[in-house]
PDB file of N, CA and C in Angstrom:
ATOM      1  N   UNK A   1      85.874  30.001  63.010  1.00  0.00           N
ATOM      2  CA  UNK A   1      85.024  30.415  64.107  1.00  0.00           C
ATOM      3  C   UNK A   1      83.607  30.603  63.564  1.00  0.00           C
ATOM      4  N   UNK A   2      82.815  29.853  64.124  1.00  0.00           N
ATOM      5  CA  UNK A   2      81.527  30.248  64.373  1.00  0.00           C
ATOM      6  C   UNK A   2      80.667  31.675  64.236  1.00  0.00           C
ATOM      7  N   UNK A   3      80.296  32.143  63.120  1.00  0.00           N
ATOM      8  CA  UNK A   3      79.590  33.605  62.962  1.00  0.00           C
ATOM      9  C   UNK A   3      78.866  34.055  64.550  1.00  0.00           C
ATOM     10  N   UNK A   4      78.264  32.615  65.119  1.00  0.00           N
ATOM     11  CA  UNK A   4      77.613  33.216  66.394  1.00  0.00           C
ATOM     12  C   UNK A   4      78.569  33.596  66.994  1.00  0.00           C
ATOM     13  N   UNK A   5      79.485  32.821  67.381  1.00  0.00           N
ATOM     14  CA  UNK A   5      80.260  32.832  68.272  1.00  0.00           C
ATOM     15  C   UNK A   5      81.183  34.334  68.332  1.00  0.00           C
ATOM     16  N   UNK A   6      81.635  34.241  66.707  1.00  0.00           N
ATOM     17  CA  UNK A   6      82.413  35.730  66.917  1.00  0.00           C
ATOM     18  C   UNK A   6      81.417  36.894  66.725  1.00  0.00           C
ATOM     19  N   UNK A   7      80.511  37.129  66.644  1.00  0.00           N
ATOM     20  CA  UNK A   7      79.522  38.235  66.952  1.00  0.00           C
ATOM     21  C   UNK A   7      79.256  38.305  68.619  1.00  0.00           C
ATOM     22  N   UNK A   8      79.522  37.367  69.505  1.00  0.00           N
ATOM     23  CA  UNK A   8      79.235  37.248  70.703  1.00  0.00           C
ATOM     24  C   UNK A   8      80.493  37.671  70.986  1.00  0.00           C
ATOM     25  N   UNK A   9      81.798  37.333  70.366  1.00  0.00           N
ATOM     26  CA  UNK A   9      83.133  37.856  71.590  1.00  0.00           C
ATOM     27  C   UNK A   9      83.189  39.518  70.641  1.00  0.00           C
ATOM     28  N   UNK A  10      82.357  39.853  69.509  1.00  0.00           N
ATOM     29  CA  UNK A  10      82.940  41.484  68.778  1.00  0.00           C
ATOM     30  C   UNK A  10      82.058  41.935  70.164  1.00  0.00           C
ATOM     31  N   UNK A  11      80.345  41.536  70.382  1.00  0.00           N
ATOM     32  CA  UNK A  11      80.204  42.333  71.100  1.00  0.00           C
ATOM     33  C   UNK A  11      81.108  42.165  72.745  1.00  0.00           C
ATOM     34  N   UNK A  12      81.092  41.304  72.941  1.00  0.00           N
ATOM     35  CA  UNK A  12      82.053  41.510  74.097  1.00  0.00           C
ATOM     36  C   UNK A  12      83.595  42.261  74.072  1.00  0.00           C
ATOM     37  N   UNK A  13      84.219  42.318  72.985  1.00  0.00           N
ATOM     38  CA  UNK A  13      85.083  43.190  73.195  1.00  0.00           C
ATOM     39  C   UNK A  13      85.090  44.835  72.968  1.00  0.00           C
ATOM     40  N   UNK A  14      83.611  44.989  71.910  1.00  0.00           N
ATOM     41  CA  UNK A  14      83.211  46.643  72.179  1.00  0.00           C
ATOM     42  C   UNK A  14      82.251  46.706  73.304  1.00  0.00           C
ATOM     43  N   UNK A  15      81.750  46.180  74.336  1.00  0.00           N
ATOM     44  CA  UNK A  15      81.621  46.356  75.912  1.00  0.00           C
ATOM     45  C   UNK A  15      83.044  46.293  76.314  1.00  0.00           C
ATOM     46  N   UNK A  16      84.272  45.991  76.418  1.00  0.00           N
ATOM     47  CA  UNK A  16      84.978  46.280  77.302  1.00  0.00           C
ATOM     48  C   UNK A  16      86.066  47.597  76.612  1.00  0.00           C
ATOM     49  N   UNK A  17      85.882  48.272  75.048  1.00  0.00           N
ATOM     50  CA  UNK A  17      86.202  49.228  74.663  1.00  0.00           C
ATOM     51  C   UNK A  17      85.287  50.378  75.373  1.00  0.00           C
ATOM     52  N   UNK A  18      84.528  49.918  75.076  1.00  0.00           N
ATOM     53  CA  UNK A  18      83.724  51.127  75.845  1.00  0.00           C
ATOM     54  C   UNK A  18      83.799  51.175  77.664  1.00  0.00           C
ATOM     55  N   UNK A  19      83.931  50.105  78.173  1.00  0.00           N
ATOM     56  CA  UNK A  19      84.423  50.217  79.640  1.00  0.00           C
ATOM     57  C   UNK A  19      85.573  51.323  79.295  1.00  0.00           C
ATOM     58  N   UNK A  20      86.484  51.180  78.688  1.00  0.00           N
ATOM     59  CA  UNK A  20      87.837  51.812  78.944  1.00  0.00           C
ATOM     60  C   UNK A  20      87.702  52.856  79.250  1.00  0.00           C
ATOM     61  N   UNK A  21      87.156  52.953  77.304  1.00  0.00           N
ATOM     62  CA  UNK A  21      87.224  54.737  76.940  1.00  0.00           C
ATOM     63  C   UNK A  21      86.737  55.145  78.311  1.00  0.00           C
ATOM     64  N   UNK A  22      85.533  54.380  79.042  1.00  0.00           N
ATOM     65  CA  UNK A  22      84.784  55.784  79.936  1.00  0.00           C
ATOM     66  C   UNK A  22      85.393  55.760  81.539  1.00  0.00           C
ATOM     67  N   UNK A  23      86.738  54.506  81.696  1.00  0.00           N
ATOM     68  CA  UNK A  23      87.362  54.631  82.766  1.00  0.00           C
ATOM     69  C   UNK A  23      88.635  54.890  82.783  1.00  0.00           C
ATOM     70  N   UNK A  24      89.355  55.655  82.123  1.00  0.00           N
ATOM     71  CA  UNK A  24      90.825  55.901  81.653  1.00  0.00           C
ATOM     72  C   UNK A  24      91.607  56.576  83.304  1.00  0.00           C
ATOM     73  N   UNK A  25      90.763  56.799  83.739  1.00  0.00           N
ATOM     74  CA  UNK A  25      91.299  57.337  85.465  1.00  0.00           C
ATOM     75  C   UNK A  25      91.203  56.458  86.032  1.00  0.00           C
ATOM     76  N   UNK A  26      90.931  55.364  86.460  1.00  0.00           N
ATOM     77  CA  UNK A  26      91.279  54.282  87.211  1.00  0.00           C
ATOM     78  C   UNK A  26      92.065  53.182  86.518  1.00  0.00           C
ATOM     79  N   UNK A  27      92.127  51.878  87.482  1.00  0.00           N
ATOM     80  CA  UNK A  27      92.970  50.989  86.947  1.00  0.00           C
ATOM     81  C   UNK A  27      92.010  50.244  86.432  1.00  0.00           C
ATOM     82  N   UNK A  28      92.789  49.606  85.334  1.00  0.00           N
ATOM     83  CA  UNK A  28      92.120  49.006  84.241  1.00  0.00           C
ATOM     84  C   UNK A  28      92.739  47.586  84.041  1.00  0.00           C
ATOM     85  N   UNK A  29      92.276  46.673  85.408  1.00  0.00           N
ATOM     86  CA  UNK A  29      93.427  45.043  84.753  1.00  0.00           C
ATOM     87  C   UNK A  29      93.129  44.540  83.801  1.00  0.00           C
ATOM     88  N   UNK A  30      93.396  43.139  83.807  1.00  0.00           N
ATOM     89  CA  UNK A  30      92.901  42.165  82.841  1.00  0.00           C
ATOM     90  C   UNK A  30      91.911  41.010  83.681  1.00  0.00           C
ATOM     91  N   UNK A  31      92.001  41.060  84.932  1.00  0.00           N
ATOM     92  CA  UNK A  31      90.862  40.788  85.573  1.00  0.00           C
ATOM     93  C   UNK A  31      89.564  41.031  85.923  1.00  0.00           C
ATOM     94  N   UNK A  32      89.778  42.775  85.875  1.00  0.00           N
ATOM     95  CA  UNK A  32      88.490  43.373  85.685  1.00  0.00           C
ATOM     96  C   UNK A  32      88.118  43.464  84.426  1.00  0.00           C
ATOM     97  N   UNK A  33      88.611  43.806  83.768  1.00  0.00           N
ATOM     98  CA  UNK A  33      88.301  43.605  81.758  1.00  0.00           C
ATOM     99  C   UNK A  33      87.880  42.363  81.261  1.00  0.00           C
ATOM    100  N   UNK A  34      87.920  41.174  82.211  1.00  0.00           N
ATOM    101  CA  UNK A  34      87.881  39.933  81.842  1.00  0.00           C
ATOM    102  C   UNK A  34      86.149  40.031  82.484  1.00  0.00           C
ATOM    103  N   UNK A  35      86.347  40.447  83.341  1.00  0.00           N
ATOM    104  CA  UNK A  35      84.822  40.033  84.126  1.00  0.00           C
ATOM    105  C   UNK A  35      83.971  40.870  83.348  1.00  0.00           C
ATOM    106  N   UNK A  36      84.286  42.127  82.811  1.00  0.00           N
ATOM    107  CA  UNK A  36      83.458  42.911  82.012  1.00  0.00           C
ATOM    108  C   UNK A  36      82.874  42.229  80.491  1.00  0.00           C
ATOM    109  N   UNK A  37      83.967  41.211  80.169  1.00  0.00           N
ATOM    110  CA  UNK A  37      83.597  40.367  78.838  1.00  0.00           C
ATOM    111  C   UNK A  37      83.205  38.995  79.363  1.00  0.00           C
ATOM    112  N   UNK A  38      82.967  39.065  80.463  1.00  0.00           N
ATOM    113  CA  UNK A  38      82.396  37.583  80.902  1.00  0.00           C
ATOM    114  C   UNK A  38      83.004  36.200  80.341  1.00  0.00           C
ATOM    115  N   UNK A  39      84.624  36.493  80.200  1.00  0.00           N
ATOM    116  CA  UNK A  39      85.394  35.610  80.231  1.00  0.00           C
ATOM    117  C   UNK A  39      86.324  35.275  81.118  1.00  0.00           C
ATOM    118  N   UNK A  40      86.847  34.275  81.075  1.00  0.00           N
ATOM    119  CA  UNK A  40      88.455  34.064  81.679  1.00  0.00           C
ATOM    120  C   UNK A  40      89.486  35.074  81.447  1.00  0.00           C
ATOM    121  N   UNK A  41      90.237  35.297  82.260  1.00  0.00           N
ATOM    122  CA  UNK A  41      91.641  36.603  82.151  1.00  0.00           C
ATOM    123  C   UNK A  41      92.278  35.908  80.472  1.00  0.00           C
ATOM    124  N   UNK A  42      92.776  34.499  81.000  1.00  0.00           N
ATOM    125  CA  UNK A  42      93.198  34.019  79.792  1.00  0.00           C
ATOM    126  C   UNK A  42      92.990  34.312  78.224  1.00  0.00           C
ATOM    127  N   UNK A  43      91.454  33.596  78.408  1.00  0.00           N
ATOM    128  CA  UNK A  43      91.064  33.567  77.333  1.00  0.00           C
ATOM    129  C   UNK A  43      90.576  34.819  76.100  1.00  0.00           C
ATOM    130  N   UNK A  44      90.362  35.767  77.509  1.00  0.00           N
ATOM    131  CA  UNK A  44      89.744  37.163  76.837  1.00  0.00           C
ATOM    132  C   UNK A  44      90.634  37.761  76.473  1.00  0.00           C
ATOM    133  N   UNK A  45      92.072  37.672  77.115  1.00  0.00           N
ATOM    134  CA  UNK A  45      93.294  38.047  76.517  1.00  0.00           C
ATOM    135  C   UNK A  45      93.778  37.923  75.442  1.00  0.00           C
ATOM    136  N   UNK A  46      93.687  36.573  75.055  1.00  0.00           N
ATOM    137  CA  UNK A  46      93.691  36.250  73.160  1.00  0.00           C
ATOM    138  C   UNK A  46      92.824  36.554  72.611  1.00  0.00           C
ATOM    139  N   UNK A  47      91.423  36.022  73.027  1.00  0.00           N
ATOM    140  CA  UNK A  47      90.544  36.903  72.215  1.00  0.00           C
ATOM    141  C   UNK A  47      90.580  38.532  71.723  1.00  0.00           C
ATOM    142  N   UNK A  48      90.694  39.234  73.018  1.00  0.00           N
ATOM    143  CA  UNK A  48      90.947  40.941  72.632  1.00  0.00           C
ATOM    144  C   UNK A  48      91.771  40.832  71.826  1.00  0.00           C
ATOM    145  N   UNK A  49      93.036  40.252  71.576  1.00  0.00           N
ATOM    146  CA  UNK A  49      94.175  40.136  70.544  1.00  0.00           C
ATOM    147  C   UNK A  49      93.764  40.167  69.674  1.00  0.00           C
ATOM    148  N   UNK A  50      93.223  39.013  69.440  1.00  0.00           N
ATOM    149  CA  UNK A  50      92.275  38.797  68.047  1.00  0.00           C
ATOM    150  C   UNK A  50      91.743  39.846  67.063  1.00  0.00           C
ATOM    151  N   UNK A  51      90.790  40.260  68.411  1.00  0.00           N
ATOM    152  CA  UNK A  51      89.616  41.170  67.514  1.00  0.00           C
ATOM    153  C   UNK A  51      90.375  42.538  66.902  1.00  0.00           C
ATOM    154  N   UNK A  52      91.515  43.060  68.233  1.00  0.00           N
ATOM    155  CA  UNK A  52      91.464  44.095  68.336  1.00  0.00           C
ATOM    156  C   UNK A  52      93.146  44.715  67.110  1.00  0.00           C
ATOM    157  N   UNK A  53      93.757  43.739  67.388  1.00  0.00           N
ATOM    158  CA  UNK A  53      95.138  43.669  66.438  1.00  0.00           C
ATOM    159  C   UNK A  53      96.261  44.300  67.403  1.00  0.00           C
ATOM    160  N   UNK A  54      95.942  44.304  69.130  1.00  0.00           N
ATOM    161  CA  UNK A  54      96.705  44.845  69.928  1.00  0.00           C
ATOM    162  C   UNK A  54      96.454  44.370  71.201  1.00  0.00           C
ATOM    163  N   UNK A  55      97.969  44.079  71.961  1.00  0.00           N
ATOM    164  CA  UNK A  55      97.032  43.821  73.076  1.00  0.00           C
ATOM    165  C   UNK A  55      96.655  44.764  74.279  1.00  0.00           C
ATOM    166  N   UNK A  56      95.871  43.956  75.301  1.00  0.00           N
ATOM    167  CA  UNK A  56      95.153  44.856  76.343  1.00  0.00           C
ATOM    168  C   UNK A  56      95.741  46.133  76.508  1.00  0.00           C
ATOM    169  N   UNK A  57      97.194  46.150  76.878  1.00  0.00           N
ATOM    170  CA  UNK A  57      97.996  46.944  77.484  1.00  0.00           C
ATOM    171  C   UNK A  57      98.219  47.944  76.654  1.00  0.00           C
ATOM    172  N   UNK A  58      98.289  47.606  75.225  1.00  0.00           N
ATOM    173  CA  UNK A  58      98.667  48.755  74.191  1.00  0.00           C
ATOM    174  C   UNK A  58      97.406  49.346  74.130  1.00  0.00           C
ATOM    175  N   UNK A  59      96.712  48.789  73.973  1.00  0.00           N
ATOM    176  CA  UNK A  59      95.266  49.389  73.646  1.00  0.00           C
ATOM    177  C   UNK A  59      94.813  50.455  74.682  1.00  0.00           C
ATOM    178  N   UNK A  60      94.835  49.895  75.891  1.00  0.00           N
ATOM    179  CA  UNK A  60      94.774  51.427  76.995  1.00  0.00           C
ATOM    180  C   UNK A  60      95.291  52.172  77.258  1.00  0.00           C
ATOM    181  N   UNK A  61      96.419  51.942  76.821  1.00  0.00           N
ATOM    182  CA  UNK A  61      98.448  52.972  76.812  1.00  0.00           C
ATOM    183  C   UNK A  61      97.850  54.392  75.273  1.00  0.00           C
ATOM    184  N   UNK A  62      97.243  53.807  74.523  1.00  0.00           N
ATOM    185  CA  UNK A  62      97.157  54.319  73.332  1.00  0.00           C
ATOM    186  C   UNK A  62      95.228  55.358  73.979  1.00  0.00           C
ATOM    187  N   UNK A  63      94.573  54.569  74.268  1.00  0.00           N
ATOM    188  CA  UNK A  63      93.775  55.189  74.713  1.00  0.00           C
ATOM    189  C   UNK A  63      93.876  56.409  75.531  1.00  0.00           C
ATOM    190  N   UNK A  64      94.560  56.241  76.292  1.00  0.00           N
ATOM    191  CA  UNK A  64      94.943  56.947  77.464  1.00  0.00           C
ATOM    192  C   UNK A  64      95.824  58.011  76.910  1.00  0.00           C
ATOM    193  N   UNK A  65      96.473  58.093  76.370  1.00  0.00           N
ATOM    194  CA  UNK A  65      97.027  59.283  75.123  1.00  0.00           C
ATOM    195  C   UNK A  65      96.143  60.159  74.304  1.00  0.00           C
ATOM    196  N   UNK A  66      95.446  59.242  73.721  1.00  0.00           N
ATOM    197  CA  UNK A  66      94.669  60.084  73.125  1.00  0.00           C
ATOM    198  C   UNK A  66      93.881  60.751  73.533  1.00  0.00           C
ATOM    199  N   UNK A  67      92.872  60.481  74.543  1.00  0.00           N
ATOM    200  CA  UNK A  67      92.262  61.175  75.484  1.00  0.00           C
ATOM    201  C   UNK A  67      92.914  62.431  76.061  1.00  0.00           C
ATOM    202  N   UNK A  68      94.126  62.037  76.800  1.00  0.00           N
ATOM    203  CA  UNK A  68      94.755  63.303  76.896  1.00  0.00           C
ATOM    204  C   UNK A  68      95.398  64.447  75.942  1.00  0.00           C
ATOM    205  N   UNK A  69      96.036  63.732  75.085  1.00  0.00           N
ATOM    206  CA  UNK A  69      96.457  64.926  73.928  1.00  0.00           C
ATOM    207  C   UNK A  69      94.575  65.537  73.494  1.00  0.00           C
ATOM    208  N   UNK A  70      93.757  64.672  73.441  1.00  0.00           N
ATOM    209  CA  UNK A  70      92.622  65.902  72.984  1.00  0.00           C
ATOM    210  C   UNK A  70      92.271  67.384  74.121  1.00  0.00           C
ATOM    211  N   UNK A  71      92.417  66.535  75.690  1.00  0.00           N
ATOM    212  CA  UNK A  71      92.341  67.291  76.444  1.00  0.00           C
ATOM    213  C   UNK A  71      93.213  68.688  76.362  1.00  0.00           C
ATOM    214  N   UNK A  72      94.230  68.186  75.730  1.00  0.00           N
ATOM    215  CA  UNK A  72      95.583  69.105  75.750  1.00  0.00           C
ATOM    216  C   UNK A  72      95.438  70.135  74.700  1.00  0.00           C
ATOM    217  N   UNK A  73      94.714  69.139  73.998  1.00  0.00           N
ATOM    218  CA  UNK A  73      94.405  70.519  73.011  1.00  0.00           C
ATOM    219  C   UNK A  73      93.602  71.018  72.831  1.00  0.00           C
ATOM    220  N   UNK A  74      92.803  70.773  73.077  1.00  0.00           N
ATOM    221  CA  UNK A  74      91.093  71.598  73.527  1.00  0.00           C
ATOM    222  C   UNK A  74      91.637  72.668  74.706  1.00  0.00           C
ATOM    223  N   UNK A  75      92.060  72.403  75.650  1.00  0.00           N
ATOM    224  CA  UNK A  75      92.478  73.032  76.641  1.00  0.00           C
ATOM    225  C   UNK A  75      94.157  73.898  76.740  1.00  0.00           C
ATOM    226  N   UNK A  76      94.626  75.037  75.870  1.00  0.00           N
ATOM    227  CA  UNK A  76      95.839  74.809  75.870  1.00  0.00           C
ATOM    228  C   UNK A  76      96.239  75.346  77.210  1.00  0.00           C
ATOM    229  N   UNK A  77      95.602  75.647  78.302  1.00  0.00           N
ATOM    230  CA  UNK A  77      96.378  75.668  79.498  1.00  0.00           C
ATOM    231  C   UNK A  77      96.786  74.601  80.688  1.00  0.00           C
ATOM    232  N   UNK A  78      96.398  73.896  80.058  1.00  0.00           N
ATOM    233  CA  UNK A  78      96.170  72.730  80.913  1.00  0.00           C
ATOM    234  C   UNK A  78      97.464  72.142  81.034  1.00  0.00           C
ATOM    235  N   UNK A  79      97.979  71.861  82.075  1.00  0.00           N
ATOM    236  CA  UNK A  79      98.963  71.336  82.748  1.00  0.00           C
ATOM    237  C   UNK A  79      99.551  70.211  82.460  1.00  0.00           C
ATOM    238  N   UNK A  80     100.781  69.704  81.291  1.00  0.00           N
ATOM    239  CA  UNK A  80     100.617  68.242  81.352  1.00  0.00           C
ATOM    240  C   UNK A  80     100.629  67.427  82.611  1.00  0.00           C
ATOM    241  N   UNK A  81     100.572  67.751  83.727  1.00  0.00           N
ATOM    242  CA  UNK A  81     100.671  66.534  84.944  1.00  0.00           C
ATOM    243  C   UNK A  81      99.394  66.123  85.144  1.00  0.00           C
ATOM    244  N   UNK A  82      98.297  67.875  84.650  1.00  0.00           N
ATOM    245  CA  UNK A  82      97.393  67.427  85.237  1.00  0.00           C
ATOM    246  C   UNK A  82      97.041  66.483  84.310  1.00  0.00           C
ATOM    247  N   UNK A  83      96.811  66.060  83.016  1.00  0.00           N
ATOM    248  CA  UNK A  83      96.440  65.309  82.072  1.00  0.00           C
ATOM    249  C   UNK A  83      97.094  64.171  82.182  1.00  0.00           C
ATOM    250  N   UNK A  84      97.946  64.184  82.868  1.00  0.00           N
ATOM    251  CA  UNK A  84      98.810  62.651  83.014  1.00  0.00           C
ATOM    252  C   UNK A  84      98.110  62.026  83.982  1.00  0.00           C
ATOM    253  N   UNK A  85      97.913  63.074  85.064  1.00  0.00           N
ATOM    254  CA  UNK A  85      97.189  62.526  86.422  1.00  0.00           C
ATOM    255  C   UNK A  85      95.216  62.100  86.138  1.00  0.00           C
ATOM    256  N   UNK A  86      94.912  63.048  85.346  1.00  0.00           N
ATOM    257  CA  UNK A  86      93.433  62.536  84.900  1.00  0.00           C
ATOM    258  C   UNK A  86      93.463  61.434  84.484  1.00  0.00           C
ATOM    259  N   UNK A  87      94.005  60.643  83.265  1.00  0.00           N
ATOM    260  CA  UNK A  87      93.594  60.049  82.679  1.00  0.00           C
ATOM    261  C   UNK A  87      94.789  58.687  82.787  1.00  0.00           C
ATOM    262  N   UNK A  88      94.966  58.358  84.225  1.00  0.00           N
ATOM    263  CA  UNK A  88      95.217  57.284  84.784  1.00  0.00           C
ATOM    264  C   UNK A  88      97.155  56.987  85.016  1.00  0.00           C
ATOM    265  N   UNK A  89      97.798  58.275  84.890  1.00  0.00           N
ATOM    266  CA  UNK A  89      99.162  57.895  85.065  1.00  0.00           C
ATOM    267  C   UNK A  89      99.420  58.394  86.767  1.00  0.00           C
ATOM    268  N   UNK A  90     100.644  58.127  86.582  1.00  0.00           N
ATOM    269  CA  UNK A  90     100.798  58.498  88.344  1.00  0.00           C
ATOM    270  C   UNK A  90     101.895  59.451  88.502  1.00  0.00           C
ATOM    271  N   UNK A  91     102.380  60.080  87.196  1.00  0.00           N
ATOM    272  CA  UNK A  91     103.472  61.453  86.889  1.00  0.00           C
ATOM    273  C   UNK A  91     103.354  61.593  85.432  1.00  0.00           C
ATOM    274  N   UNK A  92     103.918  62.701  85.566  1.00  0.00           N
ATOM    275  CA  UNK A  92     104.315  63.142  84.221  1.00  0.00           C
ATOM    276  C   UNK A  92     105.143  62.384  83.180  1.00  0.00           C
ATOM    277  N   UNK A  93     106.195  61.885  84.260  1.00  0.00           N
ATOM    278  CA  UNK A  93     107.423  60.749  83.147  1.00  0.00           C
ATOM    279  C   UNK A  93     106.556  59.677  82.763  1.00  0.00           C
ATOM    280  N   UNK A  94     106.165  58.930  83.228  1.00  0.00           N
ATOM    281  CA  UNK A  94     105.025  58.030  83.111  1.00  0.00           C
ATOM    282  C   UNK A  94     104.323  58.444  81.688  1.00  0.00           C
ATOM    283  N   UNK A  95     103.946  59.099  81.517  1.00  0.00           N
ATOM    284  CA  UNK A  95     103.086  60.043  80.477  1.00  0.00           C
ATOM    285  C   UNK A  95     103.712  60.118  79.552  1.00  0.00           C
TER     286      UNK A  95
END
């Protein structure tokens, strides 16, 4: 690969890391993540693979954890539903 080229998809895949991190309460496809890296669903899909050593799904599953366990622990009263429910699940089991 092309030095340009992969400096153009690193920054495109830390624009759509940083989409995440700052939308972990809504839904997060691979259609909208795709349009955020100004690629194809496809293609940005292997690519994120690539860069990231995980794919889409793990990567926001794992995000989305961590975010909350900090919440959880910064906060020890905090409710796990409510932390399930902030940061994009739809119950607790889910979580």
């Amino acid at each position: 690969m092309k030095e340009q080229t992969e400096n153009s998809y690193r920054r495109r895949i830390d624009a759509v890391k940083s989409y995440v991190k700052q939308n972990l309460e809504f839904e997060l496809t691979l259609d909208i993540l795709a349009r955020v890296a100004s690629l194809s669903p496809y293609h940005f899909h292997r690519i994120f693979k690539t860069f990231t050593g995980e794919s889409l799904g793990e990567y926001i599953q794992r995000s989305r954890i961590e975010k909350a366990a900090m919440a959880l622990r910064s906060n020890p009263k905090m409710q796990l539903l409510d932390a399930a429910l902030t940061y994009g699940y739809s119950s607790a089991d889910g979580f």
